[in-house]
N, C-alpha and C. Protein backbone atom coordinates (compact mmCIF):
# COMPACT_ATOMS: atom_id res chain seq x y z
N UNK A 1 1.19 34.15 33.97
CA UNK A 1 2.43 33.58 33.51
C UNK A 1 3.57 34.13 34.36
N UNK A 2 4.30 33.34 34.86
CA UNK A 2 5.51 33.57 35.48
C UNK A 2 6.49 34.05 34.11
N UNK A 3 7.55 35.27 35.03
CA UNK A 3 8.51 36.15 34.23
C UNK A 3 9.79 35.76 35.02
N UNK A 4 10.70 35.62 34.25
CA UNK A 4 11.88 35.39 34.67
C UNK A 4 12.57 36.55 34.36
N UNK A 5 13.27 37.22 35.66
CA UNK A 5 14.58 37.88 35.37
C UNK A 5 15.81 37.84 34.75
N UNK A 6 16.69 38.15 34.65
CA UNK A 6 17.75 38.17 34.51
C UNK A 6 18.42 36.65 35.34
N UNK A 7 18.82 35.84 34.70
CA UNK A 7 19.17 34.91 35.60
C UNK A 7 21.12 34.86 35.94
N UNK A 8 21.44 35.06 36.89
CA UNK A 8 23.10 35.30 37.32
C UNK A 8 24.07 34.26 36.89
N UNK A 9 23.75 32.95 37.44
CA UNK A 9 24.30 31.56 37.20
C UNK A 9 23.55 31.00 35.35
N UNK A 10 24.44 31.49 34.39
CA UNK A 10 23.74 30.95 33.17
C UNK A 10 24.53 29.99 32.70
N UNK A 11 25.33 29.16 33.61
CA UNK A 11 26.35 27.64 33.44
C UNK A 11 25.49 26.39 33.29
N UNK A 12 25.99 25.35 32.85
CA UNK A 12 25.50 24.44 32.80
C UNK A 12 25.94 23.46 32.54
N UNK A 13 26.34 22.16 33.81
CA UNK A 13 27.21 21.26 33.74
C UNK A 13 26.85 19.87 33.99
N UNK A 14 27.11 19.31 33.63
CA UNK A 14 26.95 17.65 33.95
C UNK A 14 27.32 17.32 35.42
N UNK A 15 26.29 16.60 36.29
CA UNK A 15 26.88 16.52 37.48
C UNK A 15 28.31 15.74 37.65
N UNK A 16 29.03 15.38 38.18
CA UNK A 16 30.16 14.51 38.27
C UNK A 16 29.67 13.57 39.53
N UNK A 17 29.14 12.32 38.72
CA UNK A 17 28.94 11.25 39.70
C UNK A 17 30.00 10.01 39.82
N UNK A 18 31.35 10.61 39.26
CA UNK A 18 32.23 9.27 39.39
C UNK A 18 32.43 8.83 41.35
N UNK A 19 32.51 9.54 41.56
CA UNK A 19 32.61 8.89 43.32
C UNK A 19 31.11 8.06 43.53
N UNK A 20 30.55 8.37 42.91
CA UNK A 20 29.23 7.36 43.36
C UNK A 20 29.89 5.97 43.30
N UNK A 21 28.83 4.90 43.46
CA UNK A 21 28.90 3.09 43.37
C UNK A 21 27.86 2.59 42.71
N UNK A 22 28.29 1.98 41.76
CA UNK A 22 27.24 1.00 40.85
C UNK A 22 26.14 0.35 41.80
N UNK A 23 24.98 0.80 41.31
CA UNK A 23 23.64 0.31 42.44
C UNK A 23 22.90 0.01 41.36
N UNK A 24 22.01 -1.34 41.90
CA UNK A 24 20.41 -1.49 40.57
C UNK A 24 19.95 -0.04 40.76
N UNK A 25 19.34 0.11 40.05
CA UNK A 25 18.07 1.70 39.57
C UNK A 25 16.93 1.03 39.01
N UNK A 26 15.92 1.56 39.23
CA UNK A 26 14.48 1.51 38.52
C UNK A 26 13.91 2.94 38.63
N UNK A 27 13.14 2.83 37.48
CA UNK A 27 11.90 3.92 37.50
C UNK A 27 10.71 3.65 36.78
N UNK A 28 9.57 4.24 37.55
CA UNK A 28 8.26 3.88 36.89
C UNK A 28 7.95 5.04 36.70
N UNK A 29 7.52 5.50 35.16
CA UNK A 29 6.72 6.88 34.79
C UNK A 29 5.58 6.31 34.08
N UNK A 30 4.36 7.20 34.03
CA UNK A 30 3.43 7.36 33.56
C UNK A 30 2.57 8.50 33.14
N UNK A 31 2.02 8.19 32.43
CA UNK A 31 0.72 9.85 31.89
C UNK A 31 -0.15 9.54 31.37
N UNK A 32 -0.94 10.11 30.44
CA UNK A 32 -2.50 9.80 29.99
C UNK A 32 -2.48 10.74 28.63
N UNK A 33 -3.46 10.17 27.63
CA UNK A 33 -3.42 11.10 26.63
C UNK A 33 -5.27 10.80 26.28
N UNK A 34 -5.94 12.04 26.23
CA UNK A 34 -7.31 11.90 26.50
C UNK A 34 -7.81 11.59 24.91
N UNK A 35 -8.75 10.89 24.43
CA UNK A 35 -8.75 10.93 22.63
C UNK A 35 -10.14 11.02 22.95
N UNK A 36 -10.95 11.25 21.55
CA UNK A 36 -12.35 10.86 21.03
C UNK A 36 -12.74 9.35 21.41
N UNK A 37 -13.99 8.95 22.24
CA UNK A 37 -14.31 7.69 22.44
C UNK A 37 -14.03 6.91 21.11
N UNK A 38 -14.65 7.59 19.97
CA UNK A 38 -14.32 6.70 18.41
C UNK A 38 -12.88 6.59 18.40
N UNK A 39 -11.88 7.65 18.69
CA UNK A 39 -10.39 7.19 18.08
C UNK A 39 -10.10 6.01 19.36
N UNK A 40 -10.39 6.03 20.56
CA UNK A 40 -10.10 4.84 21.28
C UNK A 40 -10.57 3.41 20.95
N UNK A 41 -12.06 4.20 20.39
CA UNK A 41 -12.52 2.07 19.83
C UNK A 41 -11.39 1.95 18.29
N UNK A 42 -10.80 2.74 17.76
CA UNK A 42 -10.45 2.93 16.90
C UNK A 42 -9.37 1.91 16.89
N UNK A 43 -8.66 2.11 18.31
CA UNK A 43 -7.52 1.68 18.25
C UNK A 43 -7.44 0.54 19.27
N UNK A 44 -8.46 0.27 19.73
CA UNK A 44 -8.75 -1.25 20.29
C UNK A 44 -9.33 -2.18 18.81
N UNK A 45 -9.91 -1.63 17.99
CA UNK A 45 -10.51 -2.75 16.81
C UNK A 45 -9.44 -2.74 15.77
N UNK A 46 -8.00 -1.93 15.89
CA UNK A 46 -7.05 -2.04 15.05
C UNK A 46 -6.72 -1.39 14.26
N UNK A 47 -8.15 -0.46 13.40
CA UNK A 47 -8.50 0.36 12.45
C UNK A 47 -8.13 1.71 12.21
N UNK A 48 -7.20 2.30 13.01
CA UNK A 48 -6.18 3.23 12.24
C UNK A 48 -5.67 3.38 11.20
N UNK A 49 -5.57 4.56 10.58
CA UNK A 49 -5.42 4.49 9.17
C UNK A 49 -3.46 4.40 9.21
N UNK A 50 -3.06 5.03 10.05
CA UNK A 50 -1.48 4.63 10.57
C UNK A 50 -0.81 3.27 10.99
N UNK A 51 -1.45 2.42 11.27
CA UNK A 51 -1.38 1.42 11.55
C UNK A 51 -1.20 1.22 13.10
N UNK A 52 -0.90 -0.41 13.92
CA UNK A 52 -1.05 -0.38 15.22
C UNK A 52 -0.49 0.79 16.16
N UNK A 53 -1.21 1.23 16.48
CA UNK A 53 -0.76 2.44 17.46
C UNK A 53 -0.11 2.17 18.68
N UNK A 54 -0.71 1.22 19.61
CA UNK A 54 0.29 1.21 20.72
C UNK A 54 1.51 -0.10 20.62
N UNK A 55 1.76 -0.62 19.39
CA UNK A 55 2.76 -1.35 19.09
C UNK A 55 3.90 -0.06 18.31
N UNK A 56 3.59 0.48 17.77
CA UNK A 56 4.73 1.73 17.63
C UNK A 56 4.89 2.69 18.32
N UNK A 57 4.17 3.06 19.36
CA UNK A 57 3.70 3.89 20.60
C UNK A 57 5.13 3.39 21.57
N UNK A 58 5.14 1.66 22.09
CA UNK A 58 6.34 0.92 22.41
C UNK A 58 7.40 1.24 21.88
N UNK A 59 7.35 1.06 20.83
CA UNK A 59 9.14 1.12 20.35
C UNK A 59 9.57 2.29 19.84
N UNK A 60 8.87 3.63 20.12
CA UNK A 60 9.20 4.78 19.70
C UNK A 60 9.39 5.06 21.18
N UNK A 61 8.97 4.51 22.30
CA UNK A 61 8.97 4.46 23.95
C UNK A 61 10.61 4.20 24.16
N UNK A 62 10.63 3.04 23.75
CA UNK A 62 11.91 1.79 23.65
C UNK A 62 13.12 3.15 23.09
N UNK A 63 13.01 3.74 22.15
CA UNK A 63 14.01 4.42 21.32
C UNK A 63 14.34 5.67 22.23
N UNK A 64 13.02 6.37 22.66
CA UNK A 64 13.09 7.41 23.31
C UNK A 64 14.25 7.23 24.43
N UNK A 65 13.87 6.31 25.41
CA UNK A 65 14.16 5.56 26.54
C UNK A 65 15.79 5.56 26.30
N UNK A 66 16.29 4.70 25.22
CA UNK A 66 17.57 4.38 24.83
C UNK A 66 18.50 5.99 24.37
N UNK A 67 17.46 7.04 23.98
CA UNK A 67 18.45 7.84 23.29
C UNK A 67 18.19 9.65 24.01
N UNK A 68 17.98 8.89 25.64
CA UNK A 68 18.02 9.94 26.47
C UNK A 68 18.84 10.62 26.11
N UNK A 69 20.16 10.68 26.73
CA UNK A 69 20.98 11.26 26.86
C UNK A 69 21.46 12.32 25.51
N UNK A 70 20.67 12.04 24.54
CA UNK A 70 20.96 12.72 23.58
C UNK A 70 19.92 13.91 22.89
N UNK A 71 18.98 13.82 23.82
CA UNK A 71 17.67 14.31 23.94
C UNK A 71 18.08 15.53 25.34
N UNK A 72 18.34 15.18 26.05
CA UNK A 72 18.23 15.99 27.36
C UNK A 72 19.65 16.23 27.99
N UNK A 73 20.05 17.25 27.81
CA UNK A 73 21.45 18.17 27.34
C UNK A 73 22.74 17.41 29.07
N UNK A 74 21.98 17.45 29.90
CA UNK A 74 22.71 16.98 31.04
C UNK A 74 22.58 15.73 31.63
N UNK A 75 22.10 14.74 30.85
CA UNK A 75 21.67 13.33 31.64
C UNK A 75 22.59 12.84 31.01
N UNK A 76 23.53 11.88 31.47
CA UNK A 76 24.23 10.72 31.25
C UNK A 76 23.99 9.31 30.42
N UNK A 77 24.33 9.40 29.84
CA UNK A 77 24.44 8.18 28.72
C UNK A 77 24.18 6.77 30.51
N UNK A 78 23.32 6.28 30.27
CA UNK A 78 23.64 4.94 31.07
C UNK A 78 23.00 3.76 30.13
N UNK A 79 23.92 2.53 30.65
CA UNK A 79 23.86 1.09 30.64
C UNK A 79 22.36 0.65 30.95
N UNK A 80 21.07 0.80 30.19
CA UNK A 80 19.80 0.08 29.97
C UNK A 80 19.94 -1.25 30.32
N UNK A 81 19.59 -1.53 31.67
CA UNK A 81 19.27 -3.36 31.26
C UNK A 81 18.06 -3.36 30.97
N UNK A 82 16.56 -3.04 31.32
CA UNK A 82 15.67 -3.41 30.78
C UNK A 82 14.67 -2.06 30.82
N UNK A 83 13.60 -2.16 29.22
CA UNK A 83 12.32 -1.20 29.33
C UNK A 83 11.75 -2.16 29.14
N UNK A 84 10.38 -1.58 29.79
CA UNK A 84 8.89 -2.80 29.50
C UNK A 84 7.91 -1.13 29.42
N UNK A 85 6.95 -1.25 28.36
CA UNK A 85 6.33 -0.11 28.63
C UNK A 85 4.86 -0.91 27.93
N UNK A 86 3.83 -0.29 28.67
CA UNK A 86 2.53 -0.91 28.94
C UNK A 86 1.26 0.06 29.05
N UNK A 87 0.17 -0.39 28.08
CA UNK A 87 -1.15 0.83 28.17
C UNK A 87 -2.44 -0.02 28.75
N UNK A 88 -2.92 1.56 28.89
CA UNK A 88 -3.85 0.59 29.95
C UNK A 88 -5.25 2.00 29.56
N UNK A 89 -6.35 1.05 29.65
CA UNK A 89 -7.91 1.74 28.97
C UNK A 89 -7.86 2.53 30.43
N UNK A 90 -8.05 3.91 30.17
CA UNK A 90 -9.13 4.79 31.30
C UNK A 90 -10.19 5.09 30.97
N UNK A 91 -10.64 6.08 31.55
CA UNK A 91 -11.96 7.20 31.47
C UNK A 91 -11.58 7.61 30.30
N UNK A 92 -11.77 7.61 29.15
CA UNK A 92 -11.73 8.72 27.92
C UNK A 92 -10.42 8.86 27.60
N UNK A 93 -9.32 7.58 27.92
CA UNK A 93 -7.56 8.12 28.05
C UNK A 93 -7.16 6.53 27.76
N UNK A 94 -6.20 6.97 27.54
CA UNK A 94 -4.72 5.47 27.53
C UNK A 94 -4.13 5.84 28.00
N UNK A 95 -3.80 4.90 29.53
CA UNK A 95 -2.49 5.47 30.47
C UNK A 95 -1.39 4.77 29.94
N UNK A 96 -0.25 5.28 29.17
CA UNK A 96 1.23 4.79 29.46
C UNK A 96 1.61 4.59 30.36
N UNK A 97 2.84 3.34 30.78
CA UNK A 97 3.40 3.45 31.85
C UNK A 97 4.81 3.01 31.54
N UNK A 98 5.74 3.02 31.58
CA UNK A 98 6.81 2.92 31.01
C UNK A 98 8.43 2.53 32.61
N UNK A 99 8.83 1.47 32.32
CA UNK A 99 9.90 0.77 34.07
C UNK A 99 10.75 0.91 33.28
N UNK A 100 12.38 1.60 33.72
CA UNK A 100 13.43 1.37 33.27
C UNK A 100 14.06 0.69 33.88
N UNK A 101 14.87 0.17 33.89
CA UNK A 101 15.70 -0.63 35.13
C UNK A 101 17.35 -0.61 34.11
N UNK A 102 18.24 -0.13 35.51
CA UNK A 102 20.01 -0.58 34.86
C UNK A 102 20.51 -0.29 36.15
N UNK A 103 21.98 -0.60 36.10
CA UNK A 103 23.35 -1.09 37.40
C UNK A 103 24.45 -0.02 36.83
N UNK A 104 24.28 1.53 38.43
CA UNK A 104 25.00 2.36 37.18
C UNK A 104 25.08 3.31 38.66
N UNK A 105 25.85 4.83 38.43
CA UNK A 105 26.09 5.88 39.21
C UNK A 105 24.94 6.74 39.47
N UNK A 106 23.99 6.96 38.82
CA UNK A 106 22.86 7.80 38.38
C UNK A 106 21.52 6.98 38.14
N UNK A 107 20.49 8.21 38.30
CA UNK A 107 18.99 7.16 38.46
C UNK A 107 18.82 7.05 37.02
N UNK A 108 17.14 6.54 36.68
CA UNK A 108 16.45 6.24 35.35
C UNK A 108 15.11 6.85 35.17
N UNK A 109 15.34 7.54 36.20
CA UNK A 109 13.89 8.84 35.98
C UNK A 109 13.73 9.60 34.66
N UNK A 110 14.89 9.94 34.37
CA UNK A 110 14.52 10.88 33.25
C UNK A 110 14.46 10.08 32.25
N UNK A 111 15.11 8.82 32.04
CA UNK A 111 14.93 8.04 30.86
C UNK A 111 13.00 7.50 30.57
N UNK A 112 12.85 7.16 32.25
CA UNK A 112 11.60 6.82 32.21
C UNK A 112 10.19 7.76 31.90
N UNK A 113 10.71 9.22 32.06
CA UNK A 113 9.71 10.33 31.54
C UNK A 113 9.83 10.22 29.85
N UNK A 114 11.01 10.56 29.47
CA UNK A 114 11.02 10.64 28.26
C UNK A 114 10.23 9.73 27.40
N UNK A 115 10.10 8.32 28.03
CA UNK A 115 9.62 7.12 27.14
C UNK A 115 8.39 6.99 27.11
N UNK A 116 7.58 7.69 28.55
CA UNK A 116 6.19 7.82 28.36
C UNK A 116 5.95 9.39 27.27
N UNK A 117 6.97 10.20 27.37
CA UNK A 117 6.31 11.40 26.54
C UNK A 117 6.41 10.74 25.11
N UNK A 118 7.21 10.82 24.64
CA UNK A 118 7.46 9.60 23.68
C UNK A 118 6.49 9.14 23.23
N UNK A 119 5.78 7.96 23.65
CA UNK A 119 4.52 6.62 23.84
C UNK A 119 4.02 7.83 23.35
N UNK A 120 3.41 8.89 24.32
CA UNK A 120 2.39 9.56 24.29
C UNK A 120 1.83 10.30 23.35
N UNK A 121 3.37 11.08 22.53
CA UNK A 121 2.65 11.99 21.82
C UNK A 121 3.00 10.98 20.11
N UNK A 122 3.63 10.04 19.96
CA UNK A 122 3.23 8.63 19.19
C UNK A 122 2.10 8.54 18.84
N UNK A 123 1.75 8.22 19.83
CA UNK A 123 -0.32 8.40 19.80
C UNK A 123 -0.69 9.05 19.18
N UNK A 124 -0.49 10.33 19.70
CA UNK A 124 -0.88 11.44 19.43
C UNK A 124 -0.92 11.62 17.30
N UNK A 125 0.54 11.76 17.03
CA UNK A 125 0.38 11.98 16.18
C UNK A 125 -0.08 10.56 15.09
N UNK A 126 -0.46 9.56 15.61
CA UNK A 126 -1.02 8.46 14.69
C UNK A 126 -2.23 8.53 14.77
N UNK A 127 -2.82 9.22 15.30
CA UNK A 127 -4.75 9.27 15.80
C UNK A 127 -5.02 10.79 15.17
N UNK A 128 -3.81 11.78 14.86
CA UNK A 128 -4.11 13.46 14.80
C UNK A 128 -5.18 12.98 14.01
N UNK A 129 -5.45 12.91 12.87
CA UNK A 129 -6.30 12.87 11.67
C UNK A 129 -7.85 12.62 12.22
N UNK A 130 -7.90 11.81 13.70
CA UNK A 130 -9.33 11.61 13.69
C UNK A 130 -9.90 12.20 15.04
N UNK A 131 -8.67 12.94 15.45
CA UNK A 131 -8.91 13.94 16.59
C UNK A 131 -9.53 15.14 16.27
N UNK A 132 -9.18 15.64 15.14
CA UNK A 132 -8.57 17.06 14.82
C UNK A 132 -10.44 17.68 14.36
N UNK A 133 -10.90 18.57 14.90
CA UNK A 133 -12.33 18.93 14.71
C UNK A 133 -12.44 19.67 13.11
N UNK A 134 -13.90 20.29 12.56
CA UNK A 134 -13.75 20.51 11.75
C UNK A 134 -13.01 22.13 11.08
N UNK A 135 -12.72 22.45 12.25
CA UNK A 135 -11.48 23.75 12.03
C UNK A 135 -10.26 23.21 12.36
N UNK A 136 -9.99 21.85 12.54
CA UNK A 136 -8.35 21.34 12.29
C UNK A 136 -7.80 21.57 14.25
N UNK A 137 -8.49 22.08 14.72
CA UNK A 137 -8.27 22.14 16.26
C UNK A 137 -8.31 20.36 17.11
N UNK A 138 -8.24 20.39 18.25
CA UNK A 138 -8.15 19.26 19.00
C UNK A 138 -8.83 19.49 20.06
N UNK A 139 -9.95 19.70 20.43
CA UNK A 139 -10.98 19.93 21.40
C UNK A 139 -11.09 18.78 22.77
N UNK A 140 -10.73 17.17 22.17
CA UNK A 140 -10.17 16.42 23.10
C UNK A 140 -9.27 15.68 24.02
N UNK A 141 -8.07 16.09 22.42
CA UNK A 141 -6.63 15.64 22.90
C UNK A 141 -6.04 16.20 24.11
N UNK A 142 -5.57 16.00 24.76
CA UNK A 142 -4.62 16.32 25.61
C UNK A 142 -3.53 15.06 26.42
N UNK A 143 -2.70 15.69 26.80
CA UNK A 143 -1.09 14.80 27.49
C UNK A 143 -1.79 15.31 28.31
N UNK A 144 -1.66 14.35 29.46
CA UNK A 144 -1.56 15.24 31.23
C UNK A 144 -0.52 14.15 31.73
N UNK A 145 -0.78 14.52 33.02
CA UNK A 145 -0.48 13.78 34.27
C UNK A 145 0.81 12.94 33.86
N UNK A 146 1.76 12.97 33.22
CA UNK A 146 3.51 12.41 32.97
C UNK A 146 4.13 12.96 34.40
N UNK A 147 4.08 11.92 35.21
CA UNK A 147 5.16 12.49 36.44
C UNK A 147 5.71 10.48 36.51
N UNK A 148 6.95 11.01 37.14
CA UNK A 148 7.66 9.68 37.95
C UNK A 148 6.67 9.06 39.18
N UNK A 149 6.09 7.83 38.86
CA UNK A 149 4.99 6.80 40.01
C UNK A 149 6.33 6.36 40.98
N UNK A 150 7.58 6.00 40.78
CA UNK A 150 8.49 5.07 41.72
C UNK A 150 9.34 5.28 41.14
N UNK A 151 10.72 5.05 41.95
CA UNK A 151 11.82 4.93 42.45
C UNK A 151 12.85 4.27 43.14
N UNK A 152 13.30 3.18 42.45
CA UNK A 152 13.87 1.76 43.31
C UNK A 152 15.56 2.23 43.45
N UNK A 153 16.28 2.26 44.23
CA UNK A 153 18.01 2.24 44.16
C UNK A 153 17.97 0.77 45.56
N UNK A 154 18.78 -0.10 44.80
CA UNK A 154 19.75 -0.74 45.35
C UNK A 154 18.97 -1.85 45.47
């Protein structure tokens, strides 16, 4: 485990991007959340005891997405023109993928992480019940791989 010192600079400010120029932005994020083969047929045949999972998985994506800035202490409130967020069957996983797109001073990266962590751990907690082993542990679950795929300006 990394130890942190004493750190000198303990400020913390909002960048000042008013000299910037209104440009399109996009971002594509994605990650994976690994389940029990049963909780995946689980949630392809509908049968969650929570109900549709990756239809509230979306709009808890959608919310995340919209209420960045209030979530993550230095990002800027921006003008959303569009989320589309989308799952997709892996190896033993459901990849989220989550596009922001808006016309603004600043990118949509961080909006676009947030909406896959979001999606992700959504999941997460609508499936806990049939993850969870018989000491209440999670032997399969895991989040990985949430990084920014792309980056569009202008």
């Amino acid at each position: 485990m990394v130890k942190f010192t004493h750190i000198q600079n303990d400020r913390a400010q909002m960048v000042d991007i008013s000299a910037k120029r209104d440009v399109t932005r996009e971002a594509t994020a994605a990650g994976k959340i690994f389940l029990r083969p049963t909780t995946l047929a689980a949630i392809r045949e509908g049968t969650v005891v929570k109900g549709n999972v990756l239809a509230t998985a979306r709009v808890a994506a959608t919310l995340a997405v919209k209420n960045t800035a209030g979530i993550i202490p230095m990002c800027h409130p921006i003008p959303i023109s569009s989320i589309a967020v989308d799952f997709a069957d892996g190896d033993g996983c459901i990849e989220a993928t989550v596009i922001v797109k808006m016309t603004g001073r600043t990118g949509v990266e961080m909006e676009a992480l947030t909406g896959v962590s979001v999606a992700l751990l959504t999941i997460w907690d609508m499936v806990k019940s049939a993850e969870k082993d018989k000491d209440g542990q999670y032997p399969v679950t895991r989040i990985t791989d949430i990084r920014v795929v792309e980056k569009k300006k202008g």
